[in-house]
N, C-alpha and C. Protein backbone atom coordinates (compact mmCIF):
# COMPACT_ATOMS: atom_id res chain seq x y z
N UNK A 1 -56.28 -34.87 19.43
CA UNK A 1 -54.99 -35.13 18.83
C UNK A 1 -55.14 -35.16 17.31
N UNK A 2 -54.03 -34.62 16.67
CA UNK A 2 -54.47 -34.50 15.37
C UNK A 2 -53.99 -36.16 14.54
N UNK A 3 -54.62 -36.02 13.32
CA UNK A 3 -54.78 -37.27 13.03
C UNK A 3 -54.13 -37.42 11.47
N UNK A 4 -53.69 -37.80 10.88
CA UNK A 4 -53.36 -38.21 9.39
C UNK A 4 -54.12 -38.79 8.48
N UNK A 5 -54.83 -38.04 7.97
CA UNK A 5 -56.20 -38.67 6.66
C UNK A 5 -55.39 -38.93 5.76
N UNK A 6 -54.39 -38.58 5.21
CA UNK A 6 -54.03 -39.46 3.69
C UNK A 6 -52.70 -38.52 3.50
N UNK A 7 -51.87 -39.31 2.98
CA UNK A 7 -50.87 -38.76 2.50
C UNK A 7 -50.42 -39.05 1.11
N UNK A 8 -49.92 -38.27 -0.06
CA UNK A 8 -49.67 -38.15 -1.11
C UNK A 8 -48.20 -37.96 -1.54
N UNK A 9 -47.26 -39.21 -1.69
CA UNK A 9 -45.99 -39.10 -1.71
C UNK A 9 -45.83 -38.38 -2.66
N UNK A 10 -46.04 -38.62 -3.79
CA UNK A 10 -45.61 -38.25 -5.50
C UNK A 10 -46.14 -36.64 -5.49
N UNK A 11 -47.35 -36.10 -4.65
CA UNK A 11 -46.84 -34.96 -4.90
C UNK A 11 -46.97 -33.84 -3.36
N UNK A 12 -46.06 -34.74 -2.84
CA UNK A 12 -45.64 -34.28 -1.41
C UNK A 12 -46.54 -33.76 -0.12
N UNK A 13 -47.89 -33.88 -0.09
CA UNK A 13 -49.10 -33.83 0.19
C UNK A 13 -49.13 -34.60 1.46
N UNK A 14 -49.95 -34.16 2.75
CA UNK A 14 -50.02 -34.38 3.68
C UNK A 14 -51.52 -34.24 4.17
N UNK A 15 -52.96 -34.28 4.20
CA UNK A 15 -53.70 -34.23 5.05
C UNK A 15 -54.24 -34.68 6.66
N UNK A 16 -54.58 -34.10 7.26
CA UNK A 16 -54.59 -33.79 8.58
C UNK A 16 -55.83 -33.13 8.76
N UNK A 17 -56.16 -33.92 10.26
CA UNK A 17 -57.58 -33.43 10.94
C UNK A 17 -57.15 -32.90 11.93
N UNK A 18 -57.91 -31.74 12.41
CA UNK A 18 -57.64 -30.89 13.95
C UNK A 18 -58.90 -30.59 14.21
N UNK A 19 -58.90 -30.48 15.97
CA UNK A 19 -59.83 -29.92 16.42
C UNK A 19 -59.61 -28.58 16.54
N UNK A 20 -60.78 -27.41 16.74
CA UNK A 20 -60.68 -26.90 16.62
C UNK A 20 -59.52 -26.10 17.96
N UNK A 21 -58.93 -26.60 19.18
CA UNK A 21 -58.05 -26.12 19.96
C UNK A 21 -57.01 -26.48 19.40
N UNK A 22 -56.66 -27.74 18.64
CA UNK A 22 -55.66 -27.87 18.33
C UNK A 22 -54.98 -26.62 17.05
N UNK A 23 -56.80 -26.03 16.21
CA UNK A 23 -55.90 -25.37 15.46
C UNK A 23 -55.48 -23.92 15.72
N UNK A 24 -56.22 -23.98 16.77
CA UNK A 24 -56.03 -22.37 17.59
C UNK A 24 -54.62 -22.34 18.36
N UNK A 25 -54.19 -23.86 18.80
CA UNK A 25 -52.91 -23.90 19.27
C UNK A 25 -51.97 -23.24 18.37
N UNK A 26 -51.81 -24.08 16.56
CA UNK A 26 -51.07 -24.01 15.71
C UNK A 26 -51.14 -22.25 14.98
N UNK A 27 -52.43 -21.46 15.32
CA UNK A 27 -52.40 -20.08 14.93
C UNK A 27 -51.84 -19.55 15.83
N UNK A 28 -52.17 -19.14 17.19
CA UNK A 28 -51.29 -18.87 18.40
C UNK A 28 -49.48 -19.55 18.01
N UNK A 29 -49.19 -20.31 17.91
CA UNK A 29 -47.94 -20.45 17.65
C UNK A 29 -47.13 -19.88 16.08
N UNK A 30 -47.89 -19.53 15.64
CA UNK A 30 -47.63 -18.69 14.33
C UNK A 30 -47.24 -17.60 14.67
N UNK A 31 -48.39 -16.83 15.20
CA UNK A 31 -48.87 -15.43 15.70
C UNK A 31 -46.82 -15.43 16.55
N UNK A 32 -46.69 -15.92 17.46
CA UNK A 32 -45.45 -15.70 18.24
C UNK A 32 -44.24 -15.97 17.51
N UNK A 33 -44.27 -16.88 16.17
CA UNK A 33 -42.90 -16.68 15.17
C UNK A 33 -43.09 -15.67 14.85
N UNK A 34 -44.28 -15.05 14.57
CA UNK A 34 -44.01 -13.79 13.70
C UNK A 34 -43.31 -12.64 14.63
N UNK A 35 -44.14 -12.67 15.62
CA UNK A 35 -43.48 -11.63 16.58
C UNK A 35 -42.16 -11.92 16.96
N UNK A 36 -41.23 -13.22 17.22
CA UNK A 36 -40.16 -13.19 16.97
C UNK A 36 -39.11 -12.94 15.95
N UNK A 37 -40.15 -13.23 14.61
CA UNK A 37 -38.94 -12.52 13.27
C UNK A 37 -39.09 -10.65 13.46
N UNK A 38 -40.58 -10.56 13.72
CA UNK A 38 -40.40 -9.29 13.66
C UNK A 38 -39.24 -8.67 14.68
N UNK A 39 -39.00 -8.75 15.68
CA UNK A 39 -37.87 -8.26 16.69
C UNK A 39 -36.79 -8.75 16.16
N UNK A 40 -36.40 -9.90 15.73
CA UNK A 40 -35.15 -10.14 14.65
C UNK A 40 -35.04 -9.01 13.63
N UNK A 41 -35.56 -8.67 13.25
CA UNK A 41 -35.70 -7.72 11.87
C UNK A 41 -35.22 -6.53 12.56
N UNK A 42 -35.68 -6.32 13.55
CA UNK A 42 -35.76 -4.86 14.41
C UNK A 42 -34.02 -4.78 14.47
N UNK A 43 -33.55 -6.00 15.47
CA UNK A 43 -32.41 -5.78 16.10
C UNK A 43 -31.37 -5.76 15.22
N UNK A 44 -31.83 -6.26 13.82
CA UNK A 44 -30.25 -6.03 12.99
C UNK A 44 -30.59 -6.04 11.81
N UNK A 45 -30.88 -4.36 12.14
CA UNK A 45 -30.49 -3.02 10.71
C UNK A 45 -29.37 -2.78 10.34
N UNK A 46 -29.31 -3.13 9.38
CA UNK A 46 -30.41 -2.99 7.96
C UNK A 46 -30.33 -4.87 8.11
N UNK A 47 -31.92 -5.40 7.85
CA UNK A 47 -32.46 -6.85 7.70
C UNK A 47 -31.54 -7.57 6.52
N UNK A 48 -31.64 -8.86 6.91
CA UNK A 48 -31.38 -9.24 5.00
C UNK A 48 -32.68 -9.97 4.98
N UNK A 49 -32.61 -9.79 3.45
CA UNK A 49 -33.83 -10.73 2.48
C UNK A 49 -33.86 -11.79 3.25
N UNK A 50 -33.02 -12.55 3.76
CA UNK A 50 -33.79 -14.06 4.22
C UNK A 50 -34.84 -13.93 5.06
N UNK A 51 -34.40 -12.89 6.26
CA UNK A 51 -35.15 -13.12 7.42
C UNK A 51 -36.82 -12.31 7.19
N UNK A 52 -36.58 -11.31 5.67
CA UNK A 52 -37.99 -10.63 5.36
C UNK A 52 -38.90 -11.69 4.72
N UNK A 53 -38.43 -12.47 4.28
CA UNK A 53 -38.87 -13.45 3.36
C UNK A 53 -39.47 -14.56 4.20
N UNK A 54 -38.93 -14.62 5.16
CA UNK A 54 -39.33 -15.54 6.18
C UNK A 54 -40.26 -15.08 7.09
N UNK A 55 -40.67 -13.57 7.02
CA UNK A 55 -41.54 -13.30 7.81
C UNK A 55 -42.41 -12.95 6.86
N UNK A 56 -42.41 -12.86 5.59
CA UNK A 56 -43.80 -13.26 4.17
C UNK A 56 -44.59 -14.75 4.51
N UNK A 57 -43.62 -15.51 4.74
CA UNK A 57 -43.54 -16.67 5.11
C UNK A 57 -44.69 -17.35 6.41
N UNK A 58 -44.30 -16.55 6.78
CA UNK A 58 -45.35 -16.70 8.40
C UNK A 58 -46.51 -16.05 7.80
N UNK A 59 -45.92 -14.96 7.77
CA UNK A 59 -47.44 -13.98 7.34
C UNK A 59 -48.89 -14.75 6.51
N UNK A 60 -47.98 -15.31 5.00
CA UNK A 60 -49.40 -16.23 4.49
C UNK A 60 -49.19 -17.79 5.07
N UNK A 61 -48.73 -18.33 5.99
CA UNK A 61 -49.04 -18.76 6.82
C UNK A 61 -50.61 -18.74 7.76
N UNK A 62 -50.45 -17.53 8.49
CA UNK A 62 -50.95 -17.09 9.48
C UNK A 62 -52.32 -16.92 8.54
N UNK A 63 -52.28 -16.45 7.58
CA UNK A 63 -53.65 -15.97 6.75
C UNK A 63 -54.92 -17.10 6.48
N UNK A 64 -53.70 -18.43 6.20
CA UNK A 64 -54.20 -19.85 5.43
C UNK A 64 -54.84 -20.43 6.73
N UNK A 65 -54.28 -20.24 8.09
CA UNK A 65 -54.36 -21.01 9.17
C UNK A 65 -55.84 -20.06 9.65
N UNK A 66 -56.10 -18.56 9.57
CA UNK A 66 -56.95 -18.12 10.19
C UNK A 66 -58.16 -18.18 9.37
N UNK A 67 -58.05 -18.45 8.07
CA UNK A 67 -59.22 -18.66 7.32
C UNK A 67 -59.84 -19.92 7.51
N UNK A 68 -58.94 -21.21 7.67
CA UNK A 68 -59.50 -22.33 8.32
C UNK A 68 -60.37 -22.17 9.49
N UNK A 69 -59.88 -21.36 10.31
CA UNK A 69 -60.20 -21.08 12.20
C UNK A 69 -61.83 -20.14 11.83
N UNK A 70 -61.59 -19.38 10.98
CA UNK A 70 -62.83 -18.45 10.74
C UNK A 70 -63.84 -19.24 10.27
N UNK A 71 -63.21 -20.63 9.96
CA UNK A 71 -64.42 -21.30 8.88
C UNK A 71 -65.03 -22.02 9.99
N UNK A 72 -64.66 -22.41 11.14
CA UNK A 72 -64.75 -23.45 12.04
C UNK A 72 -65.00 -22.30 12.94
N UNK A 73 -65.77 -21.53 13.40
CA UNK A 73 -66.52 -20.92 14.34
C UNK A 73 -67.47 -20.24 13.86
């Protein structure tokens, strides 16, 4: 279960411990927003900026979360 090491009000800061399933849970659940914006995007051409932006969004997401996961195996 993940855990709360310290939190930093003043500059909005959150740390957190995971095991390593838990963080494979949280990449796996990335991985499937993305594939849901991506089919959003699909179904209504022409996209707007929000929903591309939101899938930038996931994207360095997904990057930050798998470099953790790469570091931990």
């Amino acid at each position: 279960m993940a855990r709360t090491l310290k939190i930093d009000k003043s500059a909005k800061l959150v740390t957190i411990e995971l095991d390593n399933n838990e963080l494979k849970g949280i990449l796996d659940s990335v991985d499937l927003m993305i594939k849901e914006q991506k089919r959003k995007l699909l179904e209504t051409i022409p996209s707007n900026e929000t929903d591309r932006k939101q899938l930038e969004v996931y994207d360095a997401l997904r990057e930050v979360i798998r470099k953790a996961w790469d570091s931990t195996i």
